[in-house]
PDB file of N, CA and C in Angstrom:
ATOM      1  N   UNK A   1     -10.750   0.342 -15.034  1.00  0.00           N
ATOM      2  CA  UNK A   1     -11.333  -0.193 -13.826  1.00  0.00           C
ATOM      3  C   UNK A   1     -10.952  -1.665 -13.632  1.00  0.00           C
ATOM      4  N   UNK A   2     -11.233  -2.330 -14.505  1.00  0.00           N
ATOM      5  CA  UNK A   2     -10.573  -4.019 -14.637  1.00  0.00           C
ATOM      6  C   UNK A   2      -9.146  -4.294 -13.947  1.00  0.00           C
ATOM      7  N   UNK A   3      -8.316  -2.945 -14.552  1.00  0.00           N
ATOM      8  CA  UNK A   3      -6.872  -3.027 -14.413  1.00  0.00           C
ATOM      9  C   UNK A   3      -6.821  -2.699 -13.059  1.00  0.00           C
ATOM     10  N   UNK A   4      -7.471  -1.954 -12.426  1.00  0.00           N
ATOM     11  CA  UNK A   4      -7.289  -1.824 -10.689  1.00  0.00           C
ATOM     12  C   UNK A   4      -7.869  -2.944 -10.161  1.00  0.00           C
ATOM     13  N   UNK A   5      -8.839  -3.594 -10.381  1.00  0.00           N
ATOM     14  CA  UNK A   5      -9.565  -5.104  -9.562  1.00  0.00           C
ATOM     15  C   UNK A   5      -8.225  -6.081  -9.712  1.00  0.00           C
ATOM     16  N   UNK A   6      -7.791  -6.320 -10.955  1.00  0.00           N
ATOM     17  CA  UNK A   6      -6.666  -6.984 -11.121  1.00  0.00           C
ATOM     18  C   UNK A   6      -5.380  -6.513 -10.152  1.00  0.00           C
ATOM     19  N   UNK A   7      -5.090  -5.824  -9.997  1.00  0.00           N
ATOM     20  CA  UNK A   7      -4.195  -5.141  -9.643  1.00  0.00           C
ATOM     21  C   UNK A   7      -4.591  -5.820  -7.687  1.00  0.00           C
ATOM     22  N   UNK A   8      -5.814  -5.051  -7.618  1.00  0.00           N
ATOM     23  CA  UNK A   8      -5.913  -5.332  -6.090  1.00  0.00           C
ATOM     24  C   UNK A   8      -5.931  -6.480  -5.857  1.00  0.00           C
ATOM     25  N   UNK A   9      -6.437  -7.513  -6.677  1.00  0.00           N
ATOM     26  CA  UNK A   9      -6.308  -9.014  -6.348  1.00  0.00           C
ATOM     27  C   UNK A   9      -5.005  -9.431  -6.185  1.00  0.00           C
ATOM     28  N   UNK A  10      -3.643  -9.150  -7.088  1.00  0.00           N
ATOM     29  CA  UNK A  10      -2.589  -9.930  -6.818  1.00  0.00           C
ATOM     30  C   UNK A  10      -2.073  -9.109  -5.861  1.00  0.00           C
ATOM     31  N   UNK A  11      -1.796  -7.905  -5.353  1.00  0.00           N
ATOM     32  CA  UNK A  11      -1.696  -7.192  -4.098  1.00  0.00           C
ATOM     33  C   UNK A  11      -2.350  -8.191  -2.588  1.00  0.00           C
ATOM     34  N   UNK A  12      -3.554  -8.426  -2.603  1.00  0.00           N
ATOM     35  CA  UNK A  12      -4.157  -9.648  -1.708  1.00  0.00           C
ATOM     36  C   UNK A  12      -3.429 -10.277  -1.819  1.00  0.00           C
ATOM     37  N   UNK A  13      -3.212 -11.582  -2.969  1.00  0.00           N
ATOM     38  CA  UNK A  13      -2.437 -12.484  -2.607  1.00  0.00           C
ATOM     39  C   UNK A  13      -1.082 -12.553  -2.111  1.00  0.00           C
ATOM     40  N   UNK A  14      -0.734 -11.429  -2.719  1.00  0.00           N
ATOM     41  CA  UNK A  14       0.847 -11.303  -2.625  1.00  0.00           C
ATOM     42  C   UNK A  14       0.517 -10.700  -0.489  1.00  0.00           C
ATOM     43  N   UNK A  15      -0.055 -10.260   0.143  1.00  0.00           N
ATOM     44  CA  UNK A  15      -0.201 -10.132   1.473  1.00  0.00           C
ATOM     45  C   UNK A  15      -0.333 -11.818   1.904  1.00  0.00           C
ATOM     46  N   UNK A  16      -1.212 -12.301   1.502  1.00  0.00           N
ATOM     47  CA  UNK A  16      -1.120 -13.936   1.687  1.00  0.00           C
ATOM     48  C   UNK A  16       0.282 -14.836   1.041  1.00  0.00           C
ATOM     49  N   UNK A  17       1.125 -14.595   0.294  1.00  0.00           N
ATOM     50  CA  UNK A  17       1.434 -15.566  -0.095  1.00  0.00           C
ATOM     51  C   UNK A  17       3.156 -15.105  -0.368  1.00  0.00           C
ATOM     52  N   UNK A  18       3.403 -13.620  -0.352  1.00  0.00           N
ATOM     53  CA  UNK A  18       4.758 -13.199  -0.877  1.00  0.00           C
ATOM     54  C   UNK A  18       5.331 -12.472   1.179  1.00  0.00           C
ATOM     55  N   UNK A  19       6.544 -12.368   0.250  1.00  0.00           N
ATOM     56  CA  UNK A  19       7.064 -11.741   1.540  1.00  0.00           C
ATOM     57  C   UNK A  19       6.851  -9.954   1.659  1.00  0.00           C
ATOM     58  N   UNK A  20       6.925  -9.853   3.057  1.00  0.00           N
ATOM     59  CA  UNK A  20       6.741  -8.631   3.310  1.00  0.00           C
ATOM     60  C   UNK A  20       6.972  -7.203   2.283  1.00  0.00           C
ATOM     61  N   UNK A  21       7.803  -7.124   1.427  1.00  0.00           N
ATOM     62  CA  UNK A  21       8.979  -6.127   0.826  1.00  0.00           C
ATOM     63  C   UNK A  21       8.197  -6.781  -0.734  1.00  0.00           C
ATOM     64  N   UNK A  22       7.641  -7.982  -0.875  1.00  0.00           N
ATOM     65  CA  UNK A  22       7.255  -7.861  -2.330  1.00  0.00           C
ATOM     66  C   UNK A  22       5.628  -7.110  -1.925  1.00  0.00           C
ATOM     67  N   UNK A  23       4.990  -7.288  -1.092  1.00  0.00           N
ATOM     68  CA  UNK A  23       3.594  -6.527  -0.849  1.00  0.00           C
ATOM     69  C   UNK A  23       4.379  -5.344  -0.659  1.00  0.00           C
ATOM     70  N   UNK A  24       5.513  -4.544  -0.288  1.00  0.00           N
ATOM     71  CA  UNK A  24       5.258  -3.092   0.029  1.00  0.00           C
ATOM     72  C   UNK A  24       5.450  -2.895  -1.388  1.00  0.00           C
ATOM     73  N   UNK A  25       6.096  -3.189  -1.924  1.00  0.00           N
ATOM     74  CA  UNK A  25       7.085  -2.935  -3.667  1.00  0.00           C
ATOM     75  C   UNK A  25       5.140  -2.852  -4.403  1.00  0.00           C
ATOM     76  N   UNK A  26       4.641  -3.822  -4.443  1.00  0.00           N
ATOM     77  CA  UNK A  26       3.585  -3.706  -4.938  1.00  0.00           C
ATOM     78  C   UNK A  26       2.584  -2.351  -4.923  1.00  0.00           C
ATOM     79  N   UNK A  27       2.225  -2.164  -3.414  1.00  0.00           N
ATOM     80  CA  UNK A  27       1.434  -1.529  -3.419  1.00  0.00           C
ATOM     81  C   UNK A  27       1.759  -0.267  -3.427  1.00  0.00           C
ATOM     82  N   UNK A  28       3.584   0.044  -3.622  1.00  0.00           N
ATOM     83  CA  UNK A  28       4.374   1.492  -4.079  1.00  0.00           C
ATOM     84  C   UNK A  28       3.917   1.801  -5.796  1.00  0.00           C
ATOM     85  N   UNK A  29       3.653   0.565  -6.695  1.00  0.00           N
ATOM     86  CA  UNK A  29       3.782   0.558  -7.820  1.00  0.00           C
ATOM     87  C   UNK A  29       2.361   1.210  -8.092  1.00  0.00           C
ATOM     88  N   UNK A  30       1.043   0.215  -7.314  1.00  0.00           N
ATOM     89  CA  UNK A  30      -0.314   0.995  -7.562  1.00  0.00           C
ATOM     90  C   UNK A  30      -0.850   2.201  -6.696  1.00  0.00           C
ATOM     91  N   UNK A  31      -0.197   2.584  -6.036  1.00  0.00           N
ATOM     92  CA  UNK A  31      -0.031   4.099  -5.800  1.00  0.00           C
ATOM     93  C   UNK A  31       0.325   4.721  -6.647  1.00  0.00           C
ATOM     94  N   UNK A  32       1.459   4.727  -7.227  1.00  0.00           N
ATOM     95  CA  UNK A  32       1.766   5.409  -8.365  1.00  0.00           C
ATOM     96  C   UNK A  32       1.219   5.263  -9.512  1.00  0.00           C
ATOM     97  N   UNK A  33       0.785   4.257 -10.105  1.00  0.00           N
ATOM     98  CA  UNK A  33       0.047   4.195 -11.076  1.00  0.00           C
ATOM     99  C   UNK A  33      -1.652   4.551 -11.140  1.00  0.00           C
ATOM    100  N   UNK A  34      -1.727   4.079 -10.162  1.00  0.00           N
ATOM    101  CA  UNK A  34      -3.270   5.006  -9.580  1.00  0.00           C
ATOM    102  C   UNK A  34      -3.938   5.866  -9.237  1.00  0.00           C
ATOM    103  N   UNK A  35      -5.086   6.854  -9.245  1.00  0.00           N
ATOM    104  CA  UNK A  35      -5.207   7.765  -9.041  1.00  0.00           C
ATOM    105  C   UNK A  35      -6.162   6.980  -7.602  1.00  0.00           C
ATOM    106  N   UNK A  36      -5.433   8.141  -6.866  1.00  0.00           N
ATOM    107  CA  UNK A  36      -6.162   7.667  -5.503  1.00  0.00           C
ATOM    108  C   UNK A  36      -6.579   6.351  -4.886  1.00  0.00           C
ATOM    109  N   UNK A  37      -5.815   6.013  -4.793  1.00  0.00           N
ATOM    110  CA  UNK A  37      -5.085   4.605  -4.302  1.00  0.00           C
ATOM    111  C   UNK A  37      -5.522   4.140  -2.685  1.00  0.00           C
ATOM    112  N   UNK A  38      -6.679   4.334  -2.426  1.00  0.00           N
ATOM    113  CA  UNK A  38      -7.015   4.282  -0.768  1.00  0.00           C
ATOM    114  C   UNK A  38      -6.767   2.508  -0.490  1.00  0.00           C
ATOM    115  N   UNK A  39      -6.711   1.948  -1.756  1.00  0.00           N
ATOM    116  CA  UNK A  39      -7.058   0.661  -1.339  1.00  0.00           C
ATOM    117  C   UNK A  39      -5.751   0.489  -0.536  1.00  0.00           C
ATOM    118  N   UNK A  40      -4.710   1.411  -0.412  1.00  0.00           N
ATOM    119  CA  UNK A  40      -3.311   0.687   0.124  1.00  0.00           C
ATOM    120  C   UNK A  40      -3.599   0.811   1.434  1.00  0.00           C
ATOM    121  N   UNK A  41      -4.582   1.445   1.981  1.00  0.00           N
ATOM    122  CA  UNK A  41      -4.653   1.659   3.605  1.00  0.00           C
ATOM    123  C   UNK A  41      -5.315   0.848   4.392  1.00  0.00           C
ATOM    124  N   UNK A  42      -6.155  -0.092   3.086  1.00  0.00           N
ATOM    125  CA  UNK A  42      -7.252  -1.108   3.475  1.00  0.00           C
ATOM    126  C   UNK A  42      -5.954  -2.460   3.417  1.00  0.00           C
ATOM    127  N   UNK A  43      -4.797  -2.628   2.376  1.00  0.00           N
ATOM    128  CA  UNK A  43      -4.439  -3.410   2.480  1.00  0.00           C
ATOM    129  C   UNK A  43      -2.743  -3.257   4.089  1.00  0.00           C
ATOM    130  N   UNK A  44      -2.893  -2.255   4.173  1.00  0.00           N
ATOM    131  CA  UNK A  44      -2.278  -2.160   5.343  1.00  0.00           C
ATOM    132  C   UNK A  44      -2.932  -2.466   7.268  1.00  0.00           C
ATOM    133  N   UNK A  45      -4.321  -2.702   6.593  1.00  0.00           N
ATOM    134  CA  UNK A  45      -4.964  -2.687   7.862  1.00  0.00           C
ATOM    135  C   UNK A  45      -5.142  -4.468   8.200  1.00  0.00           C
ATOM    136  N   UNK A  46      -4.761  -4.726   6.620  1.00  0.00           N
ATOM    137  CA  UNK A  46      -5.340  -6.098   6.511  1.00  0.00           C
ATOM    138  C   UNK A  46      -3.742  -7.162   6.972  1.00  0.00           C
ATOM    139  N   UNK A  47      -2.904  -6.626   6.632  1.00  0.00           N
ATOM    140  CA  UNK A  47      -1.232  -7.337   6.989  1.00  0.00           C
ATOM    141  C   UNK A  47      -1.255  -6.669   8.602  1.00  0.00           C
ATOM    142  N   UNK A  48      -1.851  -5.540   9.064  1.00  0.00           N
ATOM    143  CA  UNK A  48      -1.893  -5.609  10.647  1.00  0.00           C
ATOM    144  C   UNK A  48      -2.319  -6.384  11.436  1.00  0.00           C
ATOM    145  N   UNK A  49      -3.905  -6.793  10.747  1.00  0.00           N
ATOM    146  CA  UNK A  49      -4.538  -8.094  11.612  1.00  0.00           C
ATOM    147  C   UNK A  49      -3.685  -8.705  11.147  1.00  0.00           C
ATOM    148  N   UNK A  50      -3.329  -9.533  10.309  1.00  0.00           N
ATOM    149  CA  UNK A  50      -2.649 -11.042  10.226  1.00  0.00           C
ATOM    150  C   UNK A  50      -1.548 -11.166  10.990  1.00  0.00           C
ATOM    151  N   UNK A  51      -0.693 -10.185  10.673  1.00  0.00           N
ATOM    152  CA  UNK A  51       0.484 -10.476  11.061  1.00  0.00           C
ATOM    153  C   UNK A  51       1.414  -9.463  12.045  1.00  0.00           C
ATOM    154  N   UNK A  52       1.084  -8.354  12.524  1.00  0.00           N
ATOM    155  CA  UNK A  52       1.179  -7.668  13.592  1.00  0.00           C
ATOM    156  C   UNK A  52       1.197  -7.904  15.295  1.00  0.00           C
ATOM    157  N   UNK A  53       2.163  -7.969  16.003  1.00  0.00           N
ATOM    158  CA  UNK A  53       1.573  -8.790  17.247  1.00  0.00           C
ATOM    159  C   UNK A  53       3.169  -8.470  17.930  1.00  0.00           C
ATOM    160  N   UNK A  54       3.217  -8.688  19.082  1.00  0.00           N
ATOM    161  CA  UNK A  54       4.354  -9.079  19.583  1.00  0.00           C
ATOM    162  C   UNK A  54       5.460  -8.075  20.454  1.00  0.00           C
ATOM    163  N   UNK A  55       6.024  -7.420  20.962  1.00  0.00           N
ATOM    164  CA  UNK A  55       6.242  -6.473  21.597  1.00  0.00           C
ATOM    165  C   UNK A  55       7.463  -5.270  20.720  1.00  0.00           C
ATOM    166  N   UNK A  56       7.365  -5.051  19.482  1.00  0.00           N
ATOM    167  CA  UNK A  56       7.938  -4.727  18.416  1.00  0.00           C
ATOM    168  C   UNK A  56       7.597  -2.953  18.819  1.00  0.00           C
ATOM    169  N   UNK A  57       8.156  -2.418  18.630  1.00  0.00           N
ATOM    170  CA  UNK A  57       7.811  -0.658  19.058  1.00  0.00           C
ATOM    171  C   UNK A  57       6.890  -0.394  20.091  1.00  0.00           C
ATOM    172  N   UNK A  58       7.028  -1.223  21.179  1.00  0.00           N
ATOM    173  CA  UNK A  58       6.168  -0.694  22.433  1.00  0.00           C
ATOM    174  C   UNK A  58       4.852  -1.177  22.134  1.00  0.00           C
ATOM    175  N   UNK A  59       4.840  -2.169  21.363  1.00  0.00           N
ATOM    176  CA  UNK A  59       3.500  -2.527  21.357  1.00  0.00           C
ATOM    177  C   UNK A  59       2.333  -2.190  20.496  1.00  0.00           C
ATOM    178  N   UNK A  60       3.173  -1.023  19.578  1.00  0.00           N
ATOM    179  CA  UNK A  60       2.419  -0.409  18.472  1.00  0.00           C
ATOM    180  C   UNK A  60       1.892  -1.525  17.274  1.00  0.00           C
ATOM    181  N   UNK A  61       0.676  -1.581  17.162  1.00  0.00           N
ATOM    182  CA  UNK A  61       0.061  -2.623  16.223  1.00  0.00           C
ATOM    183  C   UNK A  61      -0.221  -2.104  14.762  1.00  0.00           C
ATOM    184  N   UNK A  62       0.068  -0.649  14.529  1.00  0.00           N
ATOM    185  CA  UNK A  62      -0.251  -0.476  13.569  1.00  0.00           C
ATOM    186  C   UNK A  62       0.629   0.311  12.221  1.00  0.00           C
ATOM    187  N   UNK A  63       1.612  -1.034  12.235  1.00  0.00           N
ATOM    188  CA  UNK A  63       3.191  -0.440  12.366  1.00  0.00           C
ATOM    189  C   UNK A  63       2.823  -0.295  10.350  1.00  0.00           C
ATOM    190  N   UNK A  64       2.168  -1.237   9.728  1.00  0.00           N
ATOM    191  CA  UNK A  64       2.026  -1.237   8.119  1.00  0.00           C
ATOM    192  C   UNK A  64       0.914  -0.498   7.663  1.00  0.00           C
ATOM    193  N   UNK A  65      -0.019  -0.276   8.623  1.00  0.00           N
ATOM    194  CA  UNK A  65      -1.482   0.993   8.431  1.00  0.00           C
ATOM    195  C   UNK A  65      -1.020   2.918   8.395  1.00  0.00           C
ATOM    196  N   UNK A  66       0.042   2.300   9.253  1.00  0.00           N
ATOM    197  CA  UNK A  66       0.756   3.781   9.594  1.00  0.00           C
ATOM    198  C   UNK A  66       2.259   4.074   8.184  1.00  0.00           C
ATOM    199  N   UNK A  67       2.398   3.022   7.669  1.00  0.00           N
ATOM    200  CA  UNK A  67       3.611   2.764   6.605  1.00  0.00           C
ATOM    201  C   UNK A  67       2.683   3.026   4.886  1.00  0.00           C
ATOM    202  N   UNK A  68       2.171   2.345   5.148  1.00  0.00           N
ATOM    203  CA  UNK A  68       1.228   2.431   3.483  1.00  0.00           C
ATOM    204  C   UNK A  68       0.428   3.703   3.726  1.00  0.00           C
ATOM    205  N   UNK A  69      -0.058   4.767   4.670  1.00  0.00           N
ATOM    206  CA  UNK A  69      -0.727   5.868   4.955  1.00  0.00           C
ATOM    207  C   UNK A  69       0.287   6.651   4.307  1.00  0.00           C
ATOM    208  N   UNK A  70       1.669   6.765   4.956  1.00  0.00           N
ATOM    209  CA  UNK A  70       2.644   7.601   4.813  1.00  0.00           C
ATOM    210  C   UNK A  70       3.303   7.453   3.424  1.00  0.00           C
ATOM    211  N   UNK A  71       3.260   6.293   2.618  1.00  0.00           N
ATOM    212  CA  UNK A  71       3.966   6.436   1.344  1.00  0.00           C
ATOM    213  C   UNK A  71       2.911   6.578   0.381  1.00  0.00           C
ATOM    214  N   UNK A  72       1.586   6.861   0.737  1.00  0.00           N
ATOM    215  CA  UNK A  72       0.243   6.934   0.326  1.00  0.00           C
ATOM    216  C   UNK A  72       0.477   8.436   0.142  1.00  0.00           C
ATOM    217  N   UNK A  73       0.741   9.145   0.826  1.00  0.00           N
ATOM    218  CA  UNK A  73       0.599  10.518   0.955  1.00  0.00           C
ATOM    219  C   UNK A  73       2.705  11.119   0.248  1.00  0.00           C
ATOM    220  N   UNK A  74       3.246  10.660   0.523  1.00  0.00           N
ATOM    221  CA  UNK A  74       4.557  10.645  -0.002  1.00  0.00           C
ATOM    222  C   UNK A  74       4.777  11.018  -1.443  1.00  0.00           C
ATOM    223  N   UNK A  75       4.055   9.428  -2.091  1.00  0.00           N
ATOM    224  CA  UNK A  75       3.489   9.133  -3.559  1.00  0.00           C
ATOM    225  C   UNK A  75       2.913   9.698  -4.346  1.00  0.00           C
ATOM    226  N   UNK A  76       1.852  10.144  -3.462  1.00  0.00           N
ATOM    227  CA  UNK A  76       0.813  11.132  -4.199  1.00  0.00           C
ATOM    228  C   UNK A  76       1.267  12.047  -4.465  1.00  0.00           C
ATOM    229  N   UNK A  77       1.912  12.856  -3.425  1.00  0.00           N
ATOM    230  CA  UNK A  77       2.422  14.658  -3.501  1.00  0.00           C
ATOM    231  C   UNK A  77       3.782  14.285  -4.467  1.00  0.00           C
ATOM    232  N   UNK A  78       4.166  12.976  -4.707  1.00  0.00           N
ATOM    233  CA  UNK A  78       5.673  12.904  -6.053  1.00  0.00           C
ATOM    234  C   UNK A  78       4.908  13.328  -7.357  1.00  0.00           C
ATOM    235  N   UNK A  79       3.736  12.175  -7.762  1.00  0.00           N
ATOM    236  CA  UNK A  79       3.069  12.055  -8.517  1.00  0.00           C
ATOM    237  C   UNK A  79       2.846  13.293  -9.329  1.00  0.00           C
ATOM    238  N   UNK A  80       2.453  14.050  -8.360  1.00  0.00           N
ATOM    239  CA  UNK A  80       1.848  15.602  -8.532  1.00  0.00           C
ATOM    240  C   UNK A  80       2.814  16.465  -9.648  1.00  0.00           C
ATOM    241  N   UNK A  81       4.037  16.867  -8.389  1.00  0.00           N
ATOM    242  CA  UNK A  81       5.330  16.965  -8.992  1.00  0.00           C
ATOM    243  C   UNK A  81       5.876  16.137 -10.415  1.00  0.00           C
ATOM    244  N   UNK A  82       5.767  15.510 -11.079  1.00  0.00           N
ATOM    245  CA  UNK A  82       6.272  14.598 -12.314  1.00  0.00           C
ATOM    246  C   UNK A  82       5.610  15.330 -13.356  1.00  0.00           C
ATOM    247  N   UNK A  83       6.421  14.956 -14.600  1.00  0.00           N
ATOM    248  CA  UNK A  83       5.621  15.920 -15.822  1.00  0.00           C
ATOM    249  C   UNK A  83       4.995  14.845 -16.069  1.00  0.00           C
ATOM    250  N   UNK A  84       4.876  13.859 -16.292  1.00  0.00           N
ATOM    251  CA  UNK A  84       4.419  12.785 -17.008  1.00  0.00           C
ATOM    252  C   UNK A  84       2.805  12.358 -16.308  1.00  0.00           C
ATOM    253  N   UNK A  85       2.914  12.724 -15.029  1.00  0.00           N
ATOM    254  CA  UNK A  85       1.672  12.692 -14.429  1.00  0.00           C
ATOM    255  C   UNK A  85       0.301  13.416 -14.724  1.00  0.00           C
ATOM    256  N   UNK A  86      -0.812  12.749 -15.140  1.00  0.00           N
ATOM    257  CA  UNK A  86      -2.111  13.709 -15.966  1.00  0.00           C
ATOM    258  C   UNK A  86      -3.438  13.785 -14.266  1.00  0.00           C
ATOM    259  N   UNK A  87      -2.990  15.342 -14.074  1.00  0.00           N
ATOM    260  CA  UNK A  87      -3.654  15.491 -12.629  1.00  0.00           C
ATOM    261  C   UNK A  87      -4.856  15.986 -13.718  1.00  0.00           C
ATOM    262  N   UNK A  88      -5.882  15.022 -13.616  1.00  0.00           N
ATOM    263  CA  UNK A  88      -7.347  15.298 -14.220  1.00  0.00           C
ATOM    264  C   UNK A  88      -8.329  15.663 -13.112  1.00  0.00           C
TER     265      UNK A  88
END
């Protein structure tokens, strides 16, 4: 449990403080390492407010809520598939 609080904290910062591609790389890593990983949809909702805006796909605002959903669900169903993975 420690190791996921940790985990979600430098994920936050890294939305505050890294570039785009080091927050996705991140939150690909605790998906996979996590079992049920919702926090990636909370941190996709959270890089939409900040930084989402501008006339980029017709106006679609929810271009990283809709990106971390989809490799959320991607991830999971790999996960599944892997021998190394312990579906408890």
């Amino acid at each position: 449990m420690m190791r996921r609080i940790i985990a979600d904290c430098i994920i936050l910062l890294a939305v505050f403080y890294a570039p785009w591609w080091a927050t996705i790389l991140l939150v690909t890593c605790a998906v996979f390492l996590f079992r049920e990983y919702w926090e990636a949809l909370a941190v996709g909702l959270l890089t939409d407010l900040l930084y989402a805006g501008g006339p980029l796909l017709g106006g679609f605002k929810l271009v990283y809520t809709v990106g971390y959903l989809v490799l959320y669900f991607i991830l999971t169903s790999f996960k599944k598939r892997t021998r190394f993975y312990d579906a408890k």
